[in-house]
C-alpha atoms as a PDB file:
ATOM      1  CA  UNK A   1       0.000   0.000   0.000  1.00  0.00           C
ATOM      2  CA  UNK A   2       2.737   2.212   0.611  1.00  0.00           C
ATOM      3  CA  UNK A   3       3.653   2.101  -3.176  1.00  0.00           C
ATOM      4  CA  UNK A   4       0.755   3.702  -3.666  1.00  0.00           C
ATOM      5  CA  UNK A   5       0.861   6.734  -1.756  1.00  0.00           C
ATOM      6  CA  UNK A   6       3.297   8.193  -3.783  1.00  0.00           C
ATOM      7  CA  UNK A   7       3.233  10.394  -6.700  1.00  0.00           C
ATOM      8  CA  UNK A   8       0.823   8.874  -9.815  1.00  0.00           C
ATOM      9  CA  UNK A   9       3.693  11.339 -11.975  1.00  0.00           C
ATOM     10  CA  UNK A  10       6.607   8.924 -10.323  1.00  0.00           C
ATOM     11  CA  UNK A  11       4.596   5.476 -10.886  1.00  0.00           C
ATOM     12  CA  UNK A  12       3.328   6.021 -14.403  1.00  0.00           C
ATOM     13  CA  UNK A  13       7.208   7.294 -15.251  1.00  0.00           C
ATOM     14  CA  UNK A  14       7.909   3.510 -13.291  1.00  0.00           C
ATOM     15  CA  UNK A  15       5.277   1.784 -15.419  1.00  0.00           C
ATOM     16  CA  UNK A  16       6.365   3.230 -19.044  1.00  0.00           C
ATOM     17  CA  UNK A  17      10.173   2.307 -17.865  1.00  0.00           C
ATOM     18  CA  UNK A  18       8.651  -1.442 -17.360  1.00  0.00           C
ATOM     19  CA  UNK A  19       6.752  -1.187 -20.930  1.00  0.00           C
ATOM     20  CA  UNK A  20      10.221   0.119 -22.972  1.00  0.00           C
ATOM     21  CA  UNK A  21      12.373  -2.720 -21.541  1.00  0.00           C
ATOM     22  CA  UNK A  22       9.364  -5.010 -22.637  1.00  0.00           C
ATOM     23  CA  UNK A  23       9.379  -3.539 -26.034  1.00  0.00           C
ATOM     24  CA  UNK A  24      13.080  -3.848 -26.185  1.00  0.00           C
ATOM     25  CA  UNK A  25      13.257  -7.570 -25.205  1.00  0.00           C
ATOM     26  CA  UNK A  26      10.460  -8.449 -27.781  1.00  0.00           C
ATOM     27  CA  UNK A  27      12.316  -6.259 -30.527  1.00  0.00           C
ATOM     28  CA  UNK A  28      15.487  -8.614 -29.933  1.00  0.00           C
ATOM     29  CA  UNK A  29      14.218 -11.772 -29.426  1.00  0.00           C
ATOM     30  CA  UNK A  30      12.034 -11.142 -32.436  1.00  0.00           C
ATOM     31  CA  UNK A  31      14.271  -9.297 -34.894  1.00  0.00           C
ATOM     32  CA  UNK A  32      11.837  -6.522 -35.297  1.00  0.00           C
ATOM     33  CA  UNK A  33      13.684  -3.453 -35.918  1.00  0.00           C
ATOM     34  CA  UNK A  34      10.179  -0.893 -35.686  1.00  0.00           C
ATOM     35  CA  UNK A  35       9.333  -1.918 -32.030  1.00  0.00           C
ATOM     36  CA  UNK A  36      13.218  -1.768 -30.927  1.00  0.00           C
ATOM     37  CA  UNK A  37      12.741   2.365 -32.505  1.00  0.00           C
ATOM     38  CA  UNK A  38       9.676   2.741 -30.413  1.00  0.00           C
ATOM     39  CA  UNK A  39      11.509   1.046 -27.153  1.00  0.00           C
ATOM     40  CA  UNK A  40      14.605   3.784 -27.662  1.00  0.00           C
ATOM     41  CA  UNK A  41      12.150   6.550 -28.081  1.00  0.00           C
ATOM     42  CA  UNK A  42      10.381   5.987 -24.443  1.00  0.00           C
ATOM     43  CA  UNK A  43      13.438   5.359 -22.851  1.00  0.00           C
ATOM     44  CA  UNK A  44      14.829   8.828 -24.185  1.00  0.00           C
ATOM     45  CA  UNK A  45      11.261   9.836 -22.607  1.00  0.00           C
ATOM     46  CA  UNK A  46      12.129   7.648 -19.424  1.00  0.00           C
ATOM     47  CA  UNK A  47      15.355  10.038 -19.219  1.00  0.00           C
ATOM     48  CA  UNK A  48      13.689  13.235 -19.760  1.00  0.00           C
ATOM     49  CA  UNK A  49      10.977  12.084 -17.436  1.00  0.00           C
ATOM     50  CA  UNK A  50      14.484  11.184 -14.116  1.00  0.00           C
ATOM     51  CA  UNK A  51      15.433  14.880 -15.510  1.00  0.00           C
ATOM     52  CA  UNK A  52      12.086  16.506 -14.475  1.00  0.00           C
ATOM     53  CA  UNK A  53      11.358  14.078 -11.403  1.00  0.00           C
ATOM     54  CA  UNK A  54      15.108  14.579  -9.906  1.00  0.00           C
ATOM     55  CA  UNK A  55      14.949  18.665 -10.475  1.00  0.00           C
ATOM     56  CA  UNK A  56      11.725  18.640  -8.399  1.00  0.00           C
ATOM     57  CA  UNK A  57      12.333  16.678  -5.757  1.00  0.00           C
ATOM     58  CA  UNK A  58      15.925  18.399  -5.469  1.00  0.00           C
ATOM     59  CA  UNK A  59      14.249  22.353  -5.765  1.00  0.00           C
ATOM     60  CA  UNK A  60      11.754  20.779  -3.283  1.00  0.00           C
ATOM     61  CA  UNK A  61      14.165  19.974  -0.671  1.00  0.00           C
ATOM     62  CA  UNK A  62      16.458  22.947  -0.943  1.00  0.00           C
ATOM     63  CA  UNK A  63      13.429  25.772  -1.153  1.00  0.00           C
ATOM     64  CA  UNK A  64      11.132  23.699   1.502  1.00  0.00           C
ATOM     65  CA  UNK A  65       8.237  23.730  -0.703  1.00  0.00           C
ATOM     66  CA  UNK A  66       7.216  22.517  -4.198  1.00  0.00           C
ATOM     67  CA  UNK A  67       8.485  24.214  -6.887  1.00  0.00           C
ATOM     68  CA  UNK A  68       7.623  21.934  -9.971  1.00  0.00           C
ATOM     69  CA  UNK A  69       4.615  19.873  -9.222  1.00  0.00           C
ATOM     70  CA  UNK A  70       4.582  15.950  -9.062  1.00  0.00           C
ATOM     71  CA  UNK A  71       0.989  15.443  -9.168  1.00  0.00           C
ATOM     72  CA  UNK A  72      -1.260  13.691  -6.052  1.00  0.00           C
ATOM     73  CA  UNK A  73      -0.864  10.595  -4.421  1.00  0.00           C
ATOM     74  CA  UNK A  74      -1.870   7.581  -6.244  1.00  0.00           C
ATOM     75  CA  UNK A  75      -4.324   6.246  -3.353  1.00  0.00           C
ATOM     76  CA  UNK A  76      -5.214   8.453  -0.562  1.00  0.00           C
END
């Protein structure tokens, strides 16, 4: 339950990491050169996404308040 109570922001940036390393075990096993593209592209999202996510929680610490917003807990 405790998973759950934090940010949806961090677990849906958790979920699409889970869905490119997927993508990219498919594309090798399978030889399909497309879905290994599309696995690459959310990953490069997956780093832009630890960019934004690290820079908030680190402005959030250092000011004592939120400065970019993570979104609500999952469950309340």
């Amino acid at each position: 339950m405790a998973f759950g109570m934090i940010s949806w922001l961090l677990m849906a940036g958790i979920a699409e990491v889970g869905v490119a390393f997927l993508l990219l075990g498919v594309a090798v096993l399978g030889g399909w050169g497309a879905v290994a593209v599309v696995a690459g592209y959310l990953l490069l999202l997956f780093a832009c996404f630890c960019l934004y996510s690290s820079t908030a929680v680190l402005w959030a610490e250092h000011f004592e308040r939120p400065i970019l917003p993570l979104g609500g807990p999952v469950f309340k």
